[in-house]
Protein backbone atom coordinates (compact mmCIF):
# COMPACT_ATOMS: atom_id res chain seq x y z
CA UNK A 1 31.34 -13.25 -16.71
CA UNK A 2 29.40 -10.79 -17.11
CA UNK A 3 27.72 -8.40 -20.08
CA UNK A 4 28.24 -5.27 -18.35
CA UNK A 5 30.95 -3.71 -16.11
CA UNK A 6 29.88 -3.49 -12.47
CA UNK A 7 27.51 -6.85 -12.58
CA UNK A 8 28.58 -9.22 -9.45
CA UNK A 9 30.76 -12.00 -9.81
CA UNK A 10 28.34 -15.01 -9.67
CA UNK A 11 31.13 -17.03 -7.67
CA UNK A 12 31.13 -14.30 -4.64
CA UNK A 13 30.08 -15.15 -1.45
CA UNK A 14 27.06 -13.32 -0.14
CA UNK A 15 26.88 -9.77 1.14
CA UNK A 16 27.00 -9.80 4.81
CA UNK A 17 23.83 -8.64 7.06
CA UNK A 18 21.47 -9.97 5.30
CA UNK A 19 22.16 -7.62 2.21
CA UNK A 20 21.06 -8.52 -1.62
CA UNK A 21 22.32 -8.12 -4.60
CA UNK A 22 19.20 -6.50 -6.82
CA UNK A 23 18.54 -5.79 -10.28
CA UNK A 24 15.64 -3.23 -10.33
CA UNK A 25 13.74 -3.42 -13.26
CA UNK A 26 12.89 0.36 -13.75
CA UNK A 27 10.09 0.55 -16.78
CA UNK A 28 10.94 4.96 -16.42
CA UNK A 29 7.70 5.23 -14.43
CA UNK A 30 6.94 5.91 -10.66
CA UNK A 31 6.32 2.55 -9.42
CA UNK A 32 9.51 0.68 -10.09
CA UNK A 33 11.74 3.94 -9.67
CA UNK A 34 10.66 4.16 -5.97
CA UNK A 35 10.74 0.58 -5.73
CA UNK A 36 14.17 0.90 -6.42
CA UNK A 37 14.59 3.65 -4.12
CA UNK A 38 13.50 1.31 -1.10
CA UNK A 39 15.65 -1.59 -2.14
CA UNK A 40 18.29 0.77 -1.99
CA UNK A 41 17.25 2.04 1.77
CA UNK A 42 16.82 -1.12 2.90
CA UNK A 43 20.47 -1.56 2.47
CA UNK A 44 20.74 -3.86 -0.71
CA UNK A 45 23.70 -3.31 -3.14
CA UNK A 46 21.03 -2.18 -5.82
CA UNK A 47 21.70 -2.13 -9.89
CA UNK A 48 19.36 -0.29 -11.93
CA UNK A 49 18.35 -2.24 -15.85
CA UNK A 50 15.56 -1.09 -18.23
CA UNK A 51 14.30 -3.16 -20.59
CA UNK A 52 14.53 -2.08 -23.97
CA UNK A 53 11.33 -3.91 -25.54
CA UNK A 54 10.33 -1.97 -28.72
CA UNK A 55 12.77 -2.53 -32.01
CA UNK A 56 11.96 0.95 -32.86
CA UNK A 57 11.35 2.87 -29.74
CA UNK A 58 9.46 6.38 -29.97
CA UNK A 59 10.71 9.55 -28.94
CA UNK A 60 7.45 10.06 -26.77
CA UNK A 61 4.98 8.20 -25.27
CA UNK A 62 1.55 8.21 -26.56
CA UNK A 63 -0.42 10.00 -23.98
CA UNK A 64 -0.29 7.45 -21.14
CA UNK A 65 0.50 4.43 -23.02
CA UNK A 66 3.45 2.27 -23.18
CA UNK A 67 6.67 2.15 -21.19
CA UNK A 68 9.10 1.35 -23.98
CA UNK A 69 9.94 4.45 -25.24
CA UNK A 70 13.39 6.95 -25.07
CA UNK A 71 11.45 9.24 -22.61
CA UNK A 72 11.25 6.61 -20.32
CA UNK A 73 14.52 5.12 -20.71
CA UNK A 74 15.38 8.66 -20.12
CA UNK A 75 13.42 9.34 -17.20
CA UNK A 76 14.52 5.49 -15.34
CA UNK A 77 18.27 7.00 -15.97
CA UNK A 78 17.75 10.08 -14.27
CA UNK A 79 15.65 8.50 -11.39
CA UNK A 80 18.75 5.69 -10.92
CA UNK A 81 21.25 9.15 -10.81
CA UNK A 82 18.85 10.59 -8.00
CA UNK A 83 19.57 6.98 -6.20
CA UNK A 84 22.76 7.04 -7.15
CA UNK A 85 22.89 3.30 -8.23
CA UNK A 86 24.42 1.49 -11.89
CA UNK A 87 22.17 1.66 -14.59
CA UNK A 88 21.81 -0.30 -17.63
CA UNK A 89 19.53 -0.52 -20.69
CA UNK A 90 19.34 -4.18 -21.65
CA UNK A 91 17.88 -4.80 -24.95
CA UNK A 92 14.84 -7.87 -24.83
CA UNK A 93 13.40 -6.74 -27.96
CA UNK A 94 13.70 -9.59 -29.99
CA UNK A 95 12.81 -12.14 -27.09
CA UNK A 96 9.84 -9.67 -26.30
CA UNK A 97 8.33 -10.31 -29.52
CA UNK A 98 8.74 -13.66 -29.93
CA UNK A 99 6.86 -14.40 -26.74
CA UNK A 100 4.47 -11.98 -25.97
CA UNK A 101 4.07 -9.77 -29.32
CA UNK A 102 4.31 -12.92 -32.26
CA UNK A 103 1.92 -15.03 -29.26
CA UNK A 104 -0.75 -11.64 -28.73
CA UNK A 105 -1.12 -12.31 -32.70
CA UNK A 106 -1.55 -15.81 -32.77
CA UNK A 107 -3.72 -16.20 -30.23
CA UNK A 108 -6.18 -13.66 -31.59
CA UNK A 109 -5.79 -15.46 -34.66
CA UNK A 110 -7.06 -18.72 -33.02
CA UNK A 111 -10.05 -17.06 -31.42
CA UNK A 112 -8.65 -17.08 -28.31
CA UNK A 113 -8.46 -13.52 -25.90
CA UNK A 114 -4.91 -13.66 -24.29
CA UNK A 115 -3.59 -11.28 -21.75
CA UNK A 116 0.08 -9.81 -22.91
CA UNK A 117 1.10 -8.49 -19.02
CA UNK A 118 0.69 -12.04 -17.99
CA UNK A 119 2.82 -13.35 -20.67
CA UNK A 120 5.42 -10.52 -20.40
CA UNK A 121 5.66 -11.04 -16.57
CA UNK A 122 6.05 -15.07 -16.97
CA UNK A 123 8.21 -15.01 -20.32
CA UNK A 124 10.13 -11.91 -19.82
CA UNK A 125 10.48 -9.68 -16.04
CA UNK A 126 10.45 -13.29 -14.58
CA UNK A 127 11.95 -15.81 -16.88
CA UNK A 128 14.53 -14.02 -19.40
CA UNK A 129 15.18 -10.98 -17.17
CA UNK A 130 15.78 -13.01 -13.73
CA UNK A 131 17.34 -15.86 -15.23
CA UNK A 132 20.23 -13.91 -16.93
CA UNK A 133 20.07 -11.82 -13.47
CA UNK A 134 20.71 -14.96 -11.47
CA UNK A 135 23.62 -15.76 -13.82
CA UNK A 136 25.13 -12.55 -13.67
CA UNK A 137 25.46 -13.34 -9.27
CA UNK A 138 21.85 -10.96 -8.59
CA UNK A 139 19.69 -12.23 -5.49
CA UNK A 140 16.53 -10.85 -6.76
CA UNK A 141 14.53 -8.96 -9.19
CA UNK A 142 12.75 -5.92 -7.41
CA UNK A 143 9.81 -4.46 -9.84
CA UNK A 144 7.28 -1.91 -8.80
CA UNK A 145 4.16 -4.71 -8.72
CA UNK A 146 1.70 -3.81 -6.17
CA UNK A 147 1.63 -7.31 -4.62
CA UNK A 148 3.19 -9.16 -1.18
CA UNK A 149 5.39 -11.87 -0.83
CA UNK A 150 4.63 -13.64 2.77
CA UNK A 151 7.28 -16.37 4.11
CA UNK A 152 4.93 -18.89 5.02
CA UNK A 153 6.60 -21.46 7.89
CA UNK A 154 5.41 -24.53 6.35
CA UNK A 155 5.12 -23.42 2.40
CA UNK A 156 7.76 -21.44 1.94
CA UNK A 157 7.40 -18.07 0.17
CA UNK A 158 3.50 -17.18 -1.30
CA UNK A 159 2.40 -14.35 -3.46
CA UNK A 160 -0.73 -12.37 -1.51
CA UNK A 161 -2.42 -9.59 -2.61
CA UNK A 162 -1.52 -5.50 -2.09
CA UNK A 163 -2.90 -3.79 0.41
CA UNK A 164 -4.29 -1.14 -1.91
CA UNK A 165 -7.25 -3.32 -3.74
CA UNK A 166 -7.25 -0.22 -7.06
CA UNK A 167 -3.93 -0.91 -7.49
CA UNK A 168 -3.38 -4.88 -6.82
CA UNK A 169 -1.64 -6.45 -9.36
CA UNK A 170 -1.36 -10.32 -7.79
CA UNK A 171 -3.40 -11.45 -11.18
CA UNK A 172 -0.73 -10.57 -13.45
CA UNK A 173 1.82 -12.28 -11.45
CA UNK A 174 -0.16 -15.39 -10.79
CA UNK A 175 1.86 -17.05 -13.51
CA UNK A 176 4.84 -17.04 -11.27
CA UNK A 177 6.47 -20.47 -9.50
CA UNK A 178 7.87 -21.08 -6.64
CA UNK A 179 11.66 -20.60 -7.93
CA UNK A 180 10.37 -17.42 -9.54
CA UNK A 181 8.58 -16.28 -6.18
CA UNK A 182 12.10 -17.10 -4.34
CA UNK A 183 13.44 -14.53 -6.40
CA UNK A 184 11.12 -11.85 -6.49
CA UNK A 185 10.75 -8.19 -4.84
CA UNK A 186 8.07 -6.44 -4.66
CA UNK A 187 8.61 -3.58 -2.51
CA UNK A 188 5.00 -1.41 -2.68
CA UNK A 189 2.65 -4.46 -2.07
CA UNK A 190 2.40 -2.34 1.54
CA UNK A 191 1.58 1.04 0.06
CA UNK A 192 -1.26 2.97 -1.65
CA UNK A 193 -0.50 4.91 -5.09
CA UNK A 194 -1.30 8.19 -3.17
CA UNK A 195 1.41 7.44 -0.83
CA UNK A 196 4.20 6.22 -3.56
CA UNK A 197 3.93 9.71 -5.71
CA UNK A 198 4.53 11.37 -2.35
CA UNK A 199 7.24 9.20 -1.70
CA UNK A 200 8.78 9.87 -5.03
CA UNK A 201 8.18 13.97 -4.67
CA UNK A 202 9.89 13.54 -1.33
CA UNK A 203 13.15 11.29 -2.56
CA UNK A 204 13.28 14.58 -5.47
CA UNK A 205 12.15 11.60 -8.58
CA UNK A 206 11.30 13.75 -11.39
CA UNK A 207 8.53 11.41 -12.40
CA UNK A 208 6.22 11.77 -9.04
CA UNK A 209 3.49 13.05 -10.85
CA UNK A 210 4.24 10.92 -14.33
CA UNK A 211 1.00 9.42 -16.02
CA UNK A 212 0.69 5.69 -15.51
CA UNK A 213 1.05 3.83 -18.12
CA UNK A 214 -1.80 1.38 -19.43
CA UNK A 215 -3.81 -0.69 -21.57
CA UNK A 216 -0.98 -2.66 -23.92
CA UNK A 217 2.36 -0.96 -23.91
CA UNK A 218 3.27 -2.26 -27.69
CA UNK A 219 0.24 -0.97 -29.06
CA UNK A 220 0.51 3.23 -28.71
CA UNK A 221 -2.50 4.25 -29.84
CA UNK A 222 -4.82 1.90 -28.24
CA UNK A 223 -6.27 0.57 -31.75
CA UNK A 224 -5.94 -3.22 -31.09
CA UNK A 225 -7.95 -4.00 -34.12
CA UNK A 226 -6.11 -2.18 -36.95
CA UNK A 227 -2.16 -3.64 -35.13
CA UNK A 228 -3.98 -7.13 -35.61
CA UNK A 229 -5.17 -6.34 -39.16
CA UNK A 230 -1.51 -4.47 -40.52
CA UNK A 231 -0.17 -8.40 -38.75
CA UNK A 232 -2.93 -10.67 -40.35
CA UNK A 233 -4.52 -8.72 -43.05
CA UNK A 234 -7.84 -9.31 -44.11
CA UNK A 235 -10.09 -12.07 -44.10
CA UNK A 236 -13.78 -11.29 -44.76
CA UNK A 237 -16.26 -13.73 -43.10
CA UNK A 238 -19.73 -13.73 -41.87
CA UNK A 239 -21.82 -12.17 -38.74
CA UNK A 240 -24.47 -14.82 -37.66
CA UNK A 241 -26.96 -15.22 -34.85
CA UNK A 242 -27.31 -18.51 -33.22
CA UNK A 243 -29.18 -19.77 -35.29
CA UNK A 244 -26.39 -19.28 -37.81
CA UNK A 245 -28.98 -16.23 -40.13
CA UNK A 246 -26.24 -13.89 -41.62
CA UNK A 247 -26.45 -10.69 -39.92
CA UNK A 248 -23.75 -9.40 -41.43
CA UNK A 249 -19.80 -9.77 -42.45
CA UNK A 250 -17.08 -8.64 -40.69
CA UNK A 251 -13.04 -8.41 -42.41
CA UNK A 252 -11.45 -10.45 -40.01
CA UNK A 253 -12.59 -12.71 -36.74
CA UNK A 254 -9.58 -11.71 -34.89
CA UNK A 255 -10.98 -8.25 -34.43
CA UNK A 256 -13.39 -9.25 -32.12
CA UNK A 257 -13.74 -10.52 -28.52
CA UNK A 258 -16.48 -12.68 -26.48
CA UNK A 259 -19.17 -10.42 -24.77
CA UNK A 260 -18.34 -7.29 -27.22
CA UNK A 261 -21.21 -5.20 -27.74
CA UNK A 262 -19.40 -2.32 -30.01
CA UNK A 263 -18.00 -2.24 -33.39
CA UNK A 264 -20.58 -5.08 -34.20
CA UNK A 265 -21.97 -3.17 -37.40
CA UNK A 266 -24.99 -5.48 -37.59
CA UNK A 267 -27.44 -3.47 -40.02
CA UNK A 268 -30.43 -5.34 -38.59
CA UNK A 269 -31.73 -5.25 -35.28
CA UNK A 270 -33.01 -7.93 -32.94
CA UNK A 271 -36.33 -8.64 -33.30
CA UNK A 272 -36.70 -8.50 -29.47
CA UNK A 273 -35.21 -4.90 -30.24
CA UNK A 274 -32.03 -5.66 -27.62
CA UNK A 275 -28.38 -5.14 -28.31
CA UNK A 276 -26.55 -7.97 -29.00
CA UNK A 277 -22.87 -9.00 -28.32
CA UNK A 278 -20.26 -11.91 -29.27
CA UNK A 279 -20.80 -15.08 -27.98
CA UNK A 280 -18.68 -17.05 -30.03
CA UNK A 281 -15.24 -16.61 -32.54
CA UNK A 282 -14.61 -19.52 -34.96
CA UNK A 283 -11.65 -18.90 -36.78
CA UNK A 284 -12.13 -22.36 -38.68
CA UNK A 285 -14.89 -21.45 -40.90
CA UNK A 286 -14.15 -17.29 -39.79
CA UNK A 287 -17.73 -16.57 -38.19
CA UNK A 288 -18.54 -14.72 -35.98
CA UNK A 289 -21.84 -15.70 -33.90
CA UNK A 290 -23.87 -13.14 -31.69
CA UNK A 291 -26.66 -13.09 -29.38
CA UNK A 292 -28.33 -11.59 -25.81
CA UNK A 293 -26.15 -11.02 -23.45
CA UNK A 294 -27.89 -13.32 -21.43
CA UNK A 295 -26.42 -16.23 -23.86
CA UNK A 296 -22.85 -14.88 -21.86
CA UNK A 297 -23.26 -16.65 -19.12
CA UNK A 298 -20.69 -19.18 -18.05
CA UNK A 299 -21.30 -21.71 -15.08
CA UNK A 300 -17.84 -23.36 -15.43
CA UNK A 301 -14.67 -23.81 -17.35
CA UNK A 302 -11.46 -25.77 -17.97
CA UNK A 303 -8.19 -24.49 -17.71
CA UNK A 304 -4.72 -25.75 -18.61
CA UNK A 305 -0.98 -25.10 -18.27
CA UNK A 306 -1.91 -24.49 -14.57
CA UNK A 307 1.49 -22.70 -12.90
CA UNK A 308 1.52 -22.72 -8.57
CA UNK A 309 2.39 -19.97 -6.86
CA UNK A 310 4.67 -21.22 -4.38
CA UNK A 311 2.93 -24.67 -2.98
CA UNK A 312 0.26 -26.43 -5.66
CA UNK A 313 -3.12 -26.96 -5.29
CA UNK A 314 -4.11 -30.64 -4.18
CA UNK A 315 -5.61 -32.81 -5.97
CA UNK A 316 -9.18 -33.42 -5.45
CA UNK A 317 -11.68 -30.48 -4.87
CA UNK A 318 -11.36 -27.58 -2.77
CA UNK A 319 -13.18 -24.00 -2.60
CA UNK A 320 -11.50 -20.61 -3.83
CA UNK A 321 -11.71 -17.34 -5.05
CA UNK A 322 -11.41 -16.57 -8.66
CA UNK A 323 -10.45 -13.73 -10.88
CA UNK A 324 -11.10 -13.88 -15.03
CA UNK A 325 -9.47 -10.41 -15.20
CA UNK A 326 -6.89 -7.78 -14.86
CA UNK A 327 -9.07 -5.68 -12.46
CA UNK A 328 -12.13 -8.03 -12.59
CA UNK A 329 -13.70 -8.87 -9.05
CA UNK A 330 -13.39 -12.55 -7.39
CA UNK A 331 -15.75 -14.92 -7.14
CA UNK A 332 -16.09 -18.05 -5.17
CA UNK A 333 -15.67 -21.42 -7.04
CA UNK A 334 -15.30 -25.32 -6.76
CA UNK A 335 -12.07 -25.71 -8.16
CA UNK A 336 -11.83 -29.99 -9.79
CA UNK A 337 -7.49 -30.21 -9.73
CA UNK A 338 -7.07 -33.43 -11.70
CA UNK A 339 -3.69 -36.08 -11.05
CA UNK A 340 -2.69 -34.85 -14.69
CA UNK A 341 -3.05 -31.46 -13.72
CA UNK A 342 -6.03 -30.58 -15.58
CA UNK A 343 -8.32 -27.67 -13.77
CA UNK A 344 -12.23 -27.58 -14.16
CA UNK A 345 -13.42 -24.60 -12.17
CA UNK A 346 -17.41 -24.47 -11.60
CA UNK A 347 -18.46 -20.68 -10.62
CA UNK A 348 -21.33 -20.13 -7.97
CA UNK A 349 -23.29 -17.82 -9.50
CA UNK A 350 -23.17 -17.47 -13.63
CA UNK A 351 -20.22 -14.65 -14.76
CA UNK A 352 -20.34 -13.35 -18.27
CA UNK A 353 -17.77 -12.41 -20.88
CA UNK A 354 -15.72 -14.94 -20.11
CA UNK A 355 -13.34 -16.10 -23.23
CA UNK A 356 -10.96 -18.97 -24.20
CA UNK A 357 -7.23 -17.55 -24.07
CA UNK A 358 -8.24 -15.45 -20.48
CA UNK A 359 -6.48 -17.03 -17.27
CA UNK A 360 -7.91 -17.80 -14.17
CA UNK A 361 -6.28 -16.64 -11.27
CA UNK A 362 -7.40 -19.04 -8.09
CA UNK A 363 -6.95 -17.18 -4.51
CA UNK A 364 -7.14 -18.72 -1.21
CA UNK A 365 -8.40 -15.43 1.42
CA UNK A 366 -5.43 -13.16 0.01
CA UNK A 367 -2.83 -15.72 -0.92
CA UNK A 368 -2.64 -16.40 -4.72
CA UNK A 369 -2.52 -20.39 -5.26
CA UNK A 370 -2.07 -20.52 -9.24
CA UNK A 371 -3.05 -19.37 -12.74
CA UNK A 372 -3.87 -21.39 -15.67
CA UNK A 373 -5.07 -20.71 -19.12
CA UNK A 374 -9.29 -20.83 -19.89
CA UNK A 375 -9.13 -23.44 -22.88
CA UNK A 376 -12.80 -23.94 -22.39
CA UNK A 377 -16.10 -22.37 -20.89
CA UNK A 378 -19.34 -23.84 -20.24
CA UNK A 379 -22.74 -21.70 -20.60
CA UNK A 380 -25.73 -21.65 -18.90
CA UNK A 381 -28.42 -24.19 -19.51
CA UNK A 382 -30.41 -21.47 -20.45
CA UNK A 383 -28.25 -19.29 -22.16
CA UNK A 384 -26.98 -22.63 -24.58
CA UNK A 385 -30.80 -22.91 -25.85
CA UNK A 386 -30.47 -19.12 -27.27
């Protein structure tokens, strides 16, 4: 039975005329509250949950940051009373940091650049959330993704991208399957942002005109480097060009990404007189090794873990799209799918700044085929001889 009053009996039948039962994940921000608001129209029986991620949980948010605070657990409560729906705070906190906060650290720690929204959207909205959802008798999880789910007539249900390109968020979900997809409502994959903060002022939501949140919601203040340093301490190491001259030392090789340019505090400058940027993190002998930036170009790498969006990719060779990031651009690739499921994707044209622990995000026109996890890159000819 279930954890809270109100929940559906998992044993009932289903709601007649096409009606769901739908948990709303509402995050307190404008997105998912108006999401909610047009399950509800569209005649579902609607429950309202927030996620309670943080162990300790500010008063306020931090400027724009974050999404796991009281204010907004405040502000999805009052937007579920406007939509007169159930609400419920459901605390993840512990499984949140086991699988995205405990795995941010350790793959930082490994050299590797991972991407927490991904993780949170597999591990969490989509795996913990909508499997205790499902158990509790829910149809669906409806979030406030900017994404489209099309009912293809021959491969079931696919994952495409929103119609408003700023906003698209298909890359973060690409780590969804098919039994996650079958489950899954995104309701604003059809809609601009302009038009959802109207939307919200119209339906009298309180947070129309609340900031977005952004960046990474567990880290408030945006200093990535000094959360990673109170978690792994220090561990002084050396700065060295390709040639493996010290340039300098650093206090820890987890502060540092491939193709960063900043926060290098090299004392000596290139004798070509050009800036130079991180083209390498070995956390085995903790050195960091810099270069040109022309020494950051990939021509191809190998991904693993691969997870299908609806339908996999076949095995053999095939042509796609490609995105290495969040709000990166797509490219077109050769993407190798191997009969163990191993991925090599070789780019067209050289992309730099690409890092071990990033996924790749493959796209067929606007369809999203799968995600997997870049274990390995391969540089230019050229830039391997720097």
């Amino acid at each position: 039975m279930s954890d809270f009053p109100g929940a559906p009996d998992p044993d009932s039948s289903a709601l007649p005329g096409g009606r769901l039962r739908v948990l709303a994940a509402m995050s307190g921000g404008v997105d998912s509250a108006v999401a909610a608001a047009r399950a509800v129209e569209q005649g579902h029986e609607v429950t309202g949950v927030h996620l309670a991620l943080a162990s300790n949980p500010q008063s306020f948010r931090t400027g724009a940051r974050g999404c796991c605070t009281l204010e907004d657990s405040r502000d999805a409560r009052r937007a579920a009373d406007v939509l007169g729906i159930p609400f419920y705070v459901w605390d993840l906190a512990e499984r949140f940091r086991e699988d995205v906060i405990d795995d941010f650290v350790a793959e930082y720690a490994a050299g590797r650049t991972p991407n927490p929204c991904l993780r949170c959207n597999e591990k969490i909205k989509f795996a913990a959330l909508l499997d205790k959802a499902v158990a509790l008798g829910f149809d669906a999880v409806c979030t406030g993704h900017y994404a489209q789910i099309v009912d293809h007539p021959t491969r079931g249900r696919e994952l495409h991208t929103a119609v408003d390109p700023a906003k698209d968020q298909s890359y973060v979900l690409g780590v969804l399957d098919a039994d996650q997809l079958a489950h899954a409502m995104f309701p604003l994959g059809d809609t601009t942002k302009d038009q959802v903060r109207v939307e919200a002022e119209r339906r009298g939501l309180a947070v129309a005109k609340k900031p977005d949140s952004h960046d990474i919601c567990f880290i408030a203040d945006g200093d990535t480097q000094g959360f990673l340093a109170q978690r792994l301490g220090t561990a002084p190491g050396e700065i060295v060009d390709a040639d493996g001259t010290v340039l300098g030392e650093h206090t820890g090789a987890y502060g540092f990404t491939i193709g960063q340019r900043k926060g290098l505090r090299i004392g000596r400058p290139a004798a070509d007189g050009k800036p130079r940027y991180v083209l390498d993190i070995s956390p085995v002998d903790n050195r960091v090794t810099v270069g040109p930036v022309e020494a950051l170009d990939v021509i191809a790498l190998t991904g693993v873990r691969p997870r299908w969006c609806g339908e996999a990719a076949p095995v053999g060779t095939g042509r796609y799209l490609a995105q290495i990031r969040a709000h990166g651009e797509q490219v077109p690739v050769t993407a190798e799918v191997a009969e163990d499921g191993g991925l090599r994707v070789v780019l067209d044209e050289p992309l730099r700044g690409i890092a071990p622990g990033q996924a790749v995000v493959l796209y067929d026109g606007t369809r999203v085929v799968g995600s997997a996890t870049i274990a390995q890159t391969e540089r230019a000819p050229a830039a391997a001889q720097l």
